[in-house]
Structure formats: C-alpha cells, structure tokens
PDB file of N, CA and C in Angstrom:
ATOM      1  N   UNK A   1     105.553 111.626  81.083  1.00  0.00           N
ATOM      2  CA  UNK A   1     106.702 112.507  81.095  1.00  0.00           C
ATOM      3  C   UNK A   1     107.661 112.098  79.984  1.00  0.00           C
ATOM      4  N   UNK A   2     108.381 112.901  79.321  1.00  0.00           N
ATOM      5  CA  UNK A   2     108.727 112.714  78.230  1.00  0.00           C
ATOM      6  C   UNK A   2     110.174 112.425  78.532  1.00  0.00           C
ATOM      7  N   UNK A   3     111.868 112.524  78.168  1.00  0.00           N
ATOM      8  CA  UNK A   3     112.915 112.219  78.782  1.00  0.00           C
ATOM      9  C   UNK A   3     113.387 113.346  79.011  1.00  0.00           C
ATOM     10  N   UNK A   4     112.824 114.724  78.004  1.00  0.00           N
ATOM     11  CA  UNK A   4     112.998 116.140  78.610  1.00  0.00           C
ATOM     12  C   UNK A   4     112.371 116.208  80.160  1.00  0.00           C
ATOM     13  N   UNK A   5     111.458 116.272  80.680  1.00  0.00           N
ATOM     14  CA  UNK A   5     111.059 116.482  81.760  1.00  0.00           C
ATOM     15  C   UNK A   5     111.004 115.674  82.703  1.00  0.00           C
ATOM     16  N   UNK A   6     112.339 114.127  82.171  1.00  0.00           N
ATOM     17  CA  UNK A   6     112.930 113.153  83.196  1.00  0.00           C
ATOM     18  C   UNK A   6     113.855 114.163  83.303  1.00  0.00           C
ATOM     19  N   UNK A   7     114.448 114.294  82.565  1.00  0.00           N
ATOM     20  CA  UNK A   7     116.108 115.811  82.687  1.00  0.00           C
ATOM     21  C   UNK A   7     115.942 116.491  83.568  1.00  0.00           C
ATOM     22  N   UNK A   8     114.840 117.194  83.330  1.00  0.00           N
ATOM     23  CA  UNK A   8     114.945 118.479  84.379  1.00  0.00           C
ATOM     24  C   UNK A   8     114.200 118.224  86.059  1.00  0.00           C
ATOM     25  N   UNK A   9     114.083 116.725  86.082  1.00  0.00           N
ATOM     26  CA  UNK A   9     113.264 117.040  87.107  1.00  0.00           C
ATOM     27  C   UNK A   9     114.507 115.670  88.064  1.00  0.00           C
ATOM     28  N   UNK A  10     115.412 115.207  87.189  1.00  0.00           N
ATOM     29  CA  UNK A  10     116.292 114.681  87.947  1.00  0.00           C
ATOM     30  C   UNK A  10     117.580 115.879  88.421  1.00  0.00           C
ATOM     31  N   UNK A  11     117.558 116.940  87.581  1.00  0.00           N
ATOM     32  CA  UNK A  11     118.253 118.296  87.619  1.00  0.00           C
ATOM     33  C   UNK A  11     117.760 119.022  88.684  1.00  0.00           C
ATOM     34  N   UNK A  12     116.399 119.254  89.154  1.00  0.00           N
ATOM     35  CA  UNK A  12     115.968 119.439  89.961  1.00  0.00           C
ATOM     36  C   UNK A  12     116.059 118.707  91.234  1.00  0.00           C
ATOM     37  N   UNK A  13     116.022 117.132  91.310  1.00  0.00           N
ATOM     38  CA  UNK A  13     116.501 116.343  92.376  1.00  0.00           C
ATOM     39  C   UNK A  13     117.686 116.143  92.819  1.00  0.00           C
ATOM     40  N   UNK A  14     118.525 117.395  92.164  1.00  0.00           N
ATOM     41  CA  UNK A  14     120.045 116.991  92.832  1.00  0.00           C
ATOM     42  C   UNK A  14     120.781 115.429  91.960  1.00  0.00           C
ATOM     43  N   UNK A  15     120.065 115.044  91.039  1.00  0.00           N
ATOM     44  CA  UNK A  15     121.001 113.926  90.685  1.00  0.00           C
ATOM     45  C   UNK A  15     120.001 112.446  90.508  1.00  0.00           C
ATOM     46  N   UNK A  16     118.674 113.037  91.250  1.00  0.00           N
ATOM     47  CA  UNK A  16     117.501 112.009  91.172  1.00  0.00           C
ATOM     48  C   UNK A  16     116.172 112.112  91.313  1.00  0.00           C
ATOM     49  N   UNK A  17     115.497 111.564  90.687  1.00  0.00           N
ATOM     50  CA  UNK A  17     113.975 111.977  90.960  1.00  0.00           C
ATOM     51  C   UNK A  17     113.222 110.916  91.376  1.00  0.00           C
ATOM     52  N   UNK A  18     112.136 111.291  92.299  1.00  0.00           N
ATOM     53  CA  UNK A  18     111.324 110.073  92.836  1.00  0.00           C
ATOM     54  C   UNK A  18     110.181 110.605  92.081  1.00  0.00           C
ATOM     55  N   UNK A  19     109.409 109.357  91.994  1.00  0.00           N
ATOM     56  CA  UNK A  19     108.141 109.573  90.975  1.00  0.00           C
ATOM     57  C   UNK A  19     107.359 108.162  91.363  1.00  0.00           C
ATOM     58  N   UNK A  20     106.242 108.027  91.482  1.00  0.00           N
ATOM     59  CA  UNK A  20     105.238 106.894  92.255  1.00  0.00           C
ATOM     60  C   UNK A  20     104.345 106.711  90.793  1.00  0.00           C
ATOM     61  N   UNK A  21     103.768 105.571  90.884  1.00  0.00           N
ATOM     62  CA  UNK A  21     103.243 104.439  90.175  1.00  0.00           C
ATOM     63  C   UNK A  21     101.823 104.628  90.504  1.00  0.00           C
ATOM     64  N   UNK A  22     100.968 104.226  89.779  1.00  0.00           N
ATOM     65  CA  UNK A  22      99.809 103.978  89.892  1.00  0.00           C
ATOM     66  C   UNK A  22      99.247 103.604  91.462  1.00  0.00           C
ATOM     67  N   UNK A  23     100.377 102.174  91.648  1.00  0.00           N
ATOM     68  CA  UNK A  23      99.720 101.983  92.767  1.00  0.00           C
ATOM     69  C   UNK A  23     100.500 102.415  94.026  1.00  0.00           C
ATOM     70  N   UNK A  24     101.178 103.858  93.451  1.00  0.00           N
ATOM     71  CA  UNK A  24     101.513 104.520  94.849  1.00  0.00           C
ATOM     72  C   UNK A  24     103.273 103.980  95.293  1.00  0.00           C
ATOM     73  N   UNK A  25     103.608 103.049  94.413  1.00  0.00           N
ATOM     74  CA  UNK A  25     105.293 102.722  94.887  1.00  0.00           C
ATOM     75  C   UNK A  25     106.252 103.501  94.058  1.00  0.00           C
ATOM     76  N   UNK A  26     107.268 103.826  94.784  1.00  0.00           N
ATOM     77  CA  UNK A  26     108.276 105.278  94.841  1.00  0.00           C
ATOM     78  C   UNK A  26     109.244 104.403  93.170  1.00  0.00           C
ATOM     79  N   UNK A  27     109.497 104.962  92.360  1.00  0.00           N
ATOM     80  CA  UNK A  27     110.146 104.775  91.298  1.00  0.00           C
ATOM     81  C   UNK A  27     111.307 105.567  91.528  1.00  0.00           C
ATOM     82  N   UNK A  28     112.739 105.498  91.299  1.00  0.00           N
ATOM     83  CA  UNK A  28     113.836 106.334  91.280  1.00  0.00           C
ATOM     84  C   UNK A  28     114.345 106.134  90.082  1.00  0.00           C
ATOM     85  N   UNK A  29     114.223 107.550  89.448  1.00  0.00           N
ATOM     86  CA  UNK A  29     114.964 107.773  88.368  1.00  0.00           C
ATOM     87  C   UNK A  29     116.500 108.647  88.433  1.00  0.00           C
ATOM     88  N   UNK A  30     117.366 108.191  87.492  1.00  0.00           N
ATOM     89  CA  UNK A  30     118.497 108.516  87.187  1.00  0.00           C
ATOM     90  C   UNK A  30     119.330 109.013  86.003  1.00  0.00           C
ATOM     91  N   UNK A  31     119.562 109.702  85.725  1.00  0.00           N
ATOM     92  CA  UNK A  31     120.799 110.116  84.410  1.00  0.00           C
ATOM     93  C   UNK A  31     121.845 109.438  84.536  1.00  0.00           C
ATOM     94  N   UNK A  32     123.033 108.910  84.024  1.00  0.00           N
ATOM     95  CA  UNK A  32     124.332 108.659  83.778  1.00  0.00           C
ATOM     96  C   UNK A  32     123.959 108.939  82.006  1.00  0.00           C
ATOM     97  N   UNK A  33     125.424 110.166  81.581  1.00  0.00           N
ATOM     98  CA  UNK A  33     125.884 110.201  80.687  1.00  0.00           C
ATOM     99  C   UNK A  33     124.419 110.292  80.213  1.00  0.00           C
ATOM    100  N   UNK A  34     124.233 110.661  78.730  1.00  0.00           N
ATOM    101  CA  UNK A  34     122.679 110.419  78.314  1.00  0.00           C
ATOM    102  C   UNK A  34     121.827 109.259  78.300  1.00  0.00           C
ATOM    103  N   UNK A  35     121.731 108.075  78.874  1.00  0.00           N
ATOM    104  CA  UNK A  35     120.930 107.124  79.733  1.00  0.00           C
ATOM    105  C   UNK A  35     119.869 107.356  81.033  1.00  0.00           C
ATOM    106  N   UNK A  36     119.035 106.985  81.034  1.00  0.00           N
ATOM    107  CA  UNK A  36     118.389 107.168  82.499  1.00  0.00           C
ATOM    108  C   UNK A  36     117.845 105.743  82.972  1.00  0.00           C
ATOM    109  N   UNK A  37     118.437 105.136  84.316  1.00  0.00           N
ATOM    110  CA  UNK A  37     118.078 104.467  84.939  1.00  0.00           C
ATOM    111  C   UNK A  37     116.982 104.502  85.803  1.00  0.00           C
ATOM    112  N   UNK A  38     115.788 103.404  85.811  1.00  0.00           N
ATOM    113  CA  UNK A  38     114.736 103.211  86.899  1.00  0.00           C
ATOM    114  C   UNK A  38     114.920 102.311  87.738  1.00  0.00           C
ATOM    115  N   UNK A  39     114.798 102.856  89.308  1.00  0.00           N
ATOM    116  CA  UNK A  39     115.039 101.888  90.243  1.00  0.00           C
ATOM    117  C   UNK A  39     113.503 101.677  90.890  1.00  0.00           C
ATOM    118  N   UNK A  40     113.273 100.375  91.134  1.00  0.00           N
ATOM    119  CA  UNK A  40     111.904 100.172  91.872  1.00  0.00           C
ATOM    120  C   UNK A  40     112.396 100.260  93.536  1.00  0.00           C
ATOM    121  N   UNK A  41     111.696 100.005  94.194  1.00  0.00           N
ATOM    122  CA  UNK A  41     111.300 100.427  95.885  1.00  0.00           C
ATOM    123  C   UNK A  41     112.057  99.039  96.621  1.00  0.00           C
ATOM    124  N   UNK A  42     112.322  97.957  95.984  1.00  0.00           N
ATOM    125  CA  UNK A  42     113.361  97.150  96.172  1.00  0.00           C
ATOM    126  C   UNK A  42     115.276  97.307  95.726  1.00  0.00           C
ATOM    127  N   UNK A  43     115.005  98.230  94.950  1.00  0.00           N
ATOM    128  CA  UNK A  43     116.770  98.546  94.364  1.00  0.00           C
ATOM    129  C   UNK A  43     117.191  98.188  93.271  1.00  0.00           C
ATOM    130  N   UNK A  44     116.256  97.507  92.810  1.00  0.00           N
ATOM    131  CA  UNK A  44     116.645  96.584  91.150  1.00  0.00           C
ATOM    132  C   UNK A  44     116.354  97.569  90.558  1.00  0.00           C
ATOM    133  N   UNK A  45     117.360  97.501  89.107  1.00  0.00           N
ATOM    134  CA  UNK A  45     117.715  98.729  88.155  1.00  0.00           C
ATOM    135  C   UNK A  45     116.950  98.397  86.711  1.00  0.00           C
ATOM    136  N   UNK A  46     116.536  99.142  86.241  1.00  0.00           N
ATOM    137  CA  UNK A  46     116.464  98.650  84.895  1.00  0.00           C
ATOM    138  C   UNK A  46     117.263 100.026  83.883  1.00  0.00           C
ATOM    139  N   UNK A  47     117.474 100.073  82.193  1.00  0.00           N
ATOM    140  CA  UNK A  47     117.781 101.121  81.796  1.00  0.00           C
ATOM    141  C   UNK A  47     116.773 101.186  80.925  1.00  0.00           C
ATOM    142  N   UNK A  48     116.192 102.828  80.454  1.00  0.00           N
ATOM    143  CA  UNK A  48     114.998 102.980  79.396  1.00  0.00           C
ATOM    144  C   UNK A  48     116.179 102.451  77.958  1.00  0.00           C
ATOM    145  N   UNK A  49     115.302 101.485  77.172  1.00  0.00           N
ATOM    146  CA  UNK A  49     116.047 101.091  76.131  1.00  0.00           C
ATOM    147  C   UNK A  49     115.774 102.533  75.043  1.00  0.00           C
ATOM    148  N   UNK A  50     114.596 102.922  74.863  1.00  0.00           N
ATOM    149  CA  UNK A  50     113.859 102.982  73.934  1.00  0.00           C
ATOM    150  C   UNK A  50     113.007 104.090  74.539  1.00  0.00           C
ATOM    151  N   UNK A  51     113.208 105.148  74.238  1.00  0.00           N
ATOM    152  CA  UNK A  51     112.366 106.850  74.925  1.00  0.00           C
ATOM    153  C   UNK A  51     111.698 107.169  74.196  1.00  0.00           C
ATOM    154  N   UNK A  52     110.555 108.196  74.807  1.00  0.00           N
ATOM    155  CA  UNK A  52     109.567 108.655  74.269  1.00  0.00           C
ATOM    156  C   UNK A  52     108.479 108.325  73.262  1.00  0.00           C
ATOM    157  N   UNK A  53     108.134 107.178  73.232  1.00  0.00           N
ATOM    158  CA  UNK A  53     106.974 106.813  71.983  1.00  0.00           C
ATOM    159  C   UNK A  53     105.902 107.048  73.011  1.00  0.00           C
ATOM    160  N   UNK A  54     105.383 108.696  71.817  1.00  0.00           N
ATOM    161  CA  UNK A  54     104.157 109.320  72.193  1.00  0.00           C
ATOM    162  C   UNK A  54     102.868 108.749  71.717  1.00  0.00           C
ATOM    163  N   UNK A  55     101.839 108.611  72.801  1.00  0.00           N
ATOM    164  CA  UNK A  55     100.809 107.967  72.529  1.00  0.00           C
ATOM    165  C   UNK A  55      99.958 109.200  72.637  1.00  0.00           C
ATOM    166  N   UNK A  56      98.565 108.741  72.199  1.00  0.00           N
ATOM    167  CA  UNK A  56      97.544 109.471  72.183  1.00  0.00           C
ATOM    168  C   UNK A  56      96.976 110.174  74.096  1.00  0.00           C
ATOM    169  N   UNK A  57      97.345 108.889  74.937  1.00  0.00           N
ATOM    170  CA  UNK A  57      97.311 109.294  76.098  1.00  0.00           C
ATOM    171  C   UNK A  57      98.253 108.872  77.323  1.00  0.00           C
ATOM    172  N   UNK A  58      99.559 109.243  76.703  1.00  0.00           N
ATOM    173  CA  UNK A  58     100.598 109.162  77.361  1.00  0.00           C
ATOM    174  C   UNK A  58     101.899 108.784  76.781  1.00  0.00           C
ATOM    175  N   UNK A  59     102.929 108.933  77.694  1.00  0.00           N
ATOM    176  CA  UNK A  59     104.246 108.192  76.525  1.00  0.00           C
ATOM    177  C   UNK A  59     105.175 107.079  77.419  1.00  0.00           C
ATOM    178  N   UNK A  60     105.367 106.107  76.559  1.00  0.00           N
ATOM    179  CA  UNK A  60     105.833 105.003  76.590  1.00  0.00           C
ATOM    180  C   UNK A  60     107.860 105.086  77.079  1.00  0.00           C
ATOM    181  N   UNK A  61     108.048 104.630  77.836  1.00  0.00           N
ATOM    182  CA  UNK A  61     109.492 104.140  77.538  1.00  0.00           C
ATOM    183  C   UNK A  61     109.891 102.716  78.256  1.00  0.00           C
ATOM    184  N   UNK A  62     110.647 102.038  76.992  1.00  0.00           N
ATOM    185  CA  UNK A  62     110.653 100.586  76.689  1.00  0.00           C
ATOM    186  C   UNK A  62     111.915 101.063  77.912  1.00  0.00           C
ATOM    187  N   UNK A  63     112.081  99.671  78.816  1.00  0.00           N
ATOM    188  CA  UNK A  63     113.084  99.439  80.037  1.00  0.00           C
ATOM    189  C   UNK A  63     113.368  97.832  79.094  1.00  0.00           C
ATOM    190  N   UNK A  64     114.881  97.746  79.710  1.00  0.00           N
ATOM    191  CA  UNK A  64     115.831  96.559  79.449  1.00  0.00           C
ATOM    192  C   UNK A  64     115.152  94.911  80.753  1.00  0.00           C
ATOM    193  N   UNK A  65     114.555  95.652  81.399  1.00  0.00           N
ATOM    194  CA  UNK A  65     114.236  94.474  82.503  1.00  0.00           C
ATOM    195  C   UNK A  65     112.898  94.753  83.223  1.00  0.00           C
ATOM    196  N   UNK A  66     112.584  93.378  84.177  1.00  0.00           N
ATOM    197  CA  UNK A  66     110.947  93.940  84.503  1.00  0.00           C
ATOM    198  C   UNK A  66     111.099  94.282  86.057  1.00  0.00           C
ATOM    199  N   UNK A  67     110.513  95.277  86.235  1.00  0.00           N
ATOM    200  CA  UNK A  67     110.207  95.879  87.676  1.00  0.00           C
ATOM    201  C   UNK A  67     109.441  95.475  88.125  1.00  0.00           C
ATOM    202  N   UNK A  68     109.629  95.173  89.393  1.00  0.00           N
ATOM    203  CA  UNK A  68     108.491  94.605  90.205  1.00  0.00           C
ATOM    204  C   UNK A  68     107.992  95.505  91.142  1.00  0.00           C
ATOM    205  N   UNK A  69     106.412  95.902  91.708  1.00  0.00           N
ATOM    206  CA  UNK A  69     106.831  96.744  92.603  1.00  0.00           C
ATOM    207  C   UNK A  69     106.252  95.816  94.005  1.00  0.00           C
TER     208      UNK A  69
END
C-alpha cells in the first residue's frame, strides 16, 4: 500500500486503519498532520520515516523504531 491508499483508508477508518501482518497481528495506522504513525498489537508507536520506495513486488516504508509483534 502506498501512503495514498494509507490516506484513504485511514479516511475511511474514521481517523484509523487496522491492517494485519503476515503473521496475522492487527497493525494500527494513523495520520497526524502529514505523518502516519504505526502502532503494533502491544501500543508501541513507531513513525514512517521514509514512504513509498516502490519495489518490483511491493513497497517499502522505512519506520523510526522496531515493532515487535
């Protein structure tokens, strides 16, 4: 998902979007101001430093801290 279709789908969540992981644990994403915060299934925050680097099979965004799930 690219940070356009983090936008609209936290626009769609009223303010937040849940989105699950590979192995199935709930990710919460957030907007403030043009930033978007990821929360893991424990509450720890990280912020995307670094959006959208498109790969051949998928796209990347660099976070400030490591999530655990």
């Amino acid at each position: 998902m690219t940070t356009a279709d983090l936008r609209e789908a936290v626009k769609e969540g009223g303010g937040q979007a849940t989105l699950n992981t590979v192995q199935g644990e709930p990710l919460r994403i957030t907007e403030k101001g043009r930033a978007f915060y990821v929360f893991d299934s424990k509450g720890d925050a990280a912020r995307i430093t670094i959006a959208d680097v498109l790969q051949s099979n998928g796209v990347i965004h660099v976070i400030n801290k490591v999530l655990m799930p």
